[in-house]
Protein backbone atom coordinates (compact mmCIF):
# COMPACT_ATOMS: atom_id res chain seq x y z
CA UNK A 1 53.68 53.06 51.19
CA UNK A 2 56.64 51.48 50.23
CA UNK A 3 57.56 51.11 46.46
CA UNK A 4 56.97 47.20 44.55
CA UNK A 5 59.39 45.70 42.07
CA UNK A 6 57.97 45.51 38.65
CA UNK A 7 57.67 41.51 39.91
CA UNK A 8 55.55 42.36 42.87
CA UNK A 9 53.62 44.92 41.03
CA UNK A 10 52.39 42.16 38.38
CA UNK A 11 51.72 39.62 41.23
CA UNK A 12 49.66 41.95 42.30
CA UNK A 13 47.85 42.72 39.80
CA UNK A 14 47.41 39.17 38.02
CA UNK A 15 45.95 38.51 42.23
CA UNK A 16 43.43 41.24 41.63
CA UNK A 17 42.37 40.27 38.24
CA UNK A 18 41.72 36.65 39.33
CA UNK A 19 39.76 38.32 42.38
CA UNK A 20 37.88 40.11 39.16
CA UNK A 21 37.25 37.31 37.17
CA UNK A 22 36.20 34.87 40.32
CA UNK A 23 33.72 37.60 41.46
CA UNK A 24 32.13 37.42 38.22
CA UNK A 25 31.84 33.65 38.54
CA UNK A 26 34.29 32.67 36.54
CA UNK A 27 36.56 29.63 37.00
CA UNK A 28 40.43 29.53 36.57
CA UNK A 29 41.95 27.08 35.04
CA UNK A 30 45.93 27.80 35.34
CA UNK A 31 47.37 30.67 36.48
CA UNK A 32 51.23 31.43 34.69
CA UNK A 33 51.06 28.43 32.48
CA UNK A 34 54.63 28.01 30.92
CA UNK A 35 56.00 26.52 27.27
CA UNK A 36 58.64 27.06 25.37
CA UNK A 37 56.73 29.79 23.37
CA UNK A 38 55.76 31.65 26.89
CA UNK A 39 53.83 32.00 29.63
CA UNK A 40 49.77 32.72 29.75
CA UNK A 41 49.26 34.81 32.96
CA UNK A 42 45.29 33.32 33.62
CA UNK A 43 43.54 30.84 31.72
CA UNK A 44 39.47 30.51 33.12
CA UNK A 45 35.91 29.68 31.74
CA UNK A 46 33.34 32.31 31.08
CA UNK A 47 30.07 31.00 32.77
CA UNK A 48 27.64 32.46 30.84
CA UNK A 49 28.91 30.46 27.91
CA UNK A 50 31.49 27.25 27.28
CA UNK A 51 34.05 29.54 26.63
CA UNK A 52 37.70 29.02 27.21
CA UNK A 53 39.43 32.98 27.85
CA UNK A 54 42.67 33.32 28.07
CA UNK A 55 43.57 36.28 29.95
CA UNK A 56 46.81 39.02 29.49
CA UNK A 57 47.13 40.93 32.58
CA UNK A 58 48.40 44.07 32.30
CA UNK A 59 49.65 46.29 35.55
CA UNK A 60 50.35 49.42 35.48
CA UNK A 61 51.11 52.44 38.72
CA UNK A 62 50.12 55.32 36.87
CA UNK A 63 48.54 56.86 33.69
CA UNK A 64 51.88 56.23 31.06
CA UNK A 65 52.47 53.92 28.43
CA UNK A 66 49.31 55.14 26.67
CA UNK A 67 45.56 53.36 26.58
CA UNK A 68 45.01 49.65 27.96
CA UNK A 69 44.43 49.11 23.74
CA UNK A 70 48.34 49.64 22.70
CA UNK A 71 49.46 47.17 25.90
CA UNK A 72 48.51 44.38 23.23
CA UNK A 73 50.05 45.20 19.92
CA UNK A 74 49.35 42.86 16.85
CA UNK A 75 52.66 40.59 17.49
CA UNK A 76 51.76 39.87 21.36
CA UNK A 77 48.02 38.44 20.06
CA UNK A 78 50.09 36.31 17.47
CA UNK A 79 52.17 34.93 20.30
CA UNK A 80 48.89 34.75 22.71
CA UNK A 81 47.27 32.80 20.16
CA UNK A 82 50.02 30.30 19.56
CA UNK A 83 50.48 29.70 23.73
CA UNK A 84 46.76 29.52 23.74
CA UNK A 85 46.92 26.54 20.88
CA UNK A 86 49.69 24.88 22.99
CA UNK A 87 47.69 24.60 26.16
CA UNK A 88 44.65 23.29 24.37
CA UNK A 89 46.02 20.78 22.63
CA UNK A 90 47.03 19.49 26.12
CA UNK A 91 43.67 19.34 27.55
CA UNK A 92 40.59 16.99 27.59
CA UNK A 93 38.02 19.52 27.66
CA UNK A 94 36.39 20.84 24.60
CA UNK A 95 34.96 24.34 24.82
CA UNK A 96 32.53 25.52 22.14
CA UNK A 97 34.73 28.98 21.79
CA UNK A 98 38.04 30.17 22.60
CA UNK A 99 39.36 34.08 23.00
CA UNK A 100 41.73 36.29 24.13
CA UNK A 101 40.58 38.73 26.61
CA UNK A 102 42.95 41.81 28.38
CA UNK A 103 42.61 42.95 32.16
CA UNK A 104 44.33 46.47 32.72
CA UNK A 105 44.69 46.85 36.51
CA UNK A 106 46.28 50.29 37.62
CA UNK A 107 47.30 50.20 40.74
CA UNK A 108 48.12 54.29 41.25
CA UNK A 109 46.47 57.26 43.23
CA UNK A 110 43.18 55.58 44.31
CA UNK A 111 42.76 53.27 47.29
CA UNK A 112 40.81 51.39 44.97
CA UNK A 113 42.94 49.36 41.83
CA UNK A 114 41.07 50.27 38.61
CA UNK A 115 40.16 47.33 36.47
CA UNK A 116 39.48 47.20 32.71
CA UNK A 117 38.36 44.16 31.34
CA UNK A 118 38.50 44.05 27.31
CA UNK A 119 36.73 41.25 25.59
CA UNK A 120 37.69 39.49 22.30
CA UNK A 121 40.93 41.65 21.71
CA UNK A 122 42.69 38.75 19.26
């Protein structure tokens, strides 16, 4: 197996979250929506209620860097949550909630890519 770039590792995994999130029945929105604050790497709707998530991807090839948790400190949900106000103010759709959710994909050892999906981190 040859070796990704950090670039083709993320692709990667942001494709494998979106397979996630679409297997689940959810619906995405934008994909690496850009401001001047940042980028959001998935926006989509929650089906089960008329909820607007925007999603962090996180990638990772092995066990470093510590828990899925500390991939999201404090100052990244401030940021998240000021790119998430941007896009929103740009759009005609109201949604009766709004969060921030976190997808860890490792992509390592296994065959299989391990996904983590953490709910209402910000």
């Amino acid at each position: 197996m040859t070796t990704m770039t950090r670039a083709e590792l993320g692709a990667l995994g942001e494709q494998l979250a979106v397979d996630h999130l679409t297997g689940q029945g959810w619906a995405i929105l934008a994909r690496n929506w850009r401001c001047r604050y940042g980028e959001l790497d998935v926006i989509a709707t929650d089906p089960g209620t008329r909820t607007v998530v925007f999603v962090e991807v996180k990638t990772r090839s092995g066990d470093g860097f510590g828990g899925l948790a500390y991939a999201v400190p404090p100052e990244k949900v401030r940021r998240l949550r000021r790119l998430a106000g941007a896009w929103l103010v740009g759009q005609q759709s109201h949604w009766d909630e709004v969060r921030l959710d976190v997808i860890g994909v490792r992509i390592g050892r296994c065959r299989i890519p391990e996904i983590t999906h953490l709910q209402g981190v910000g």
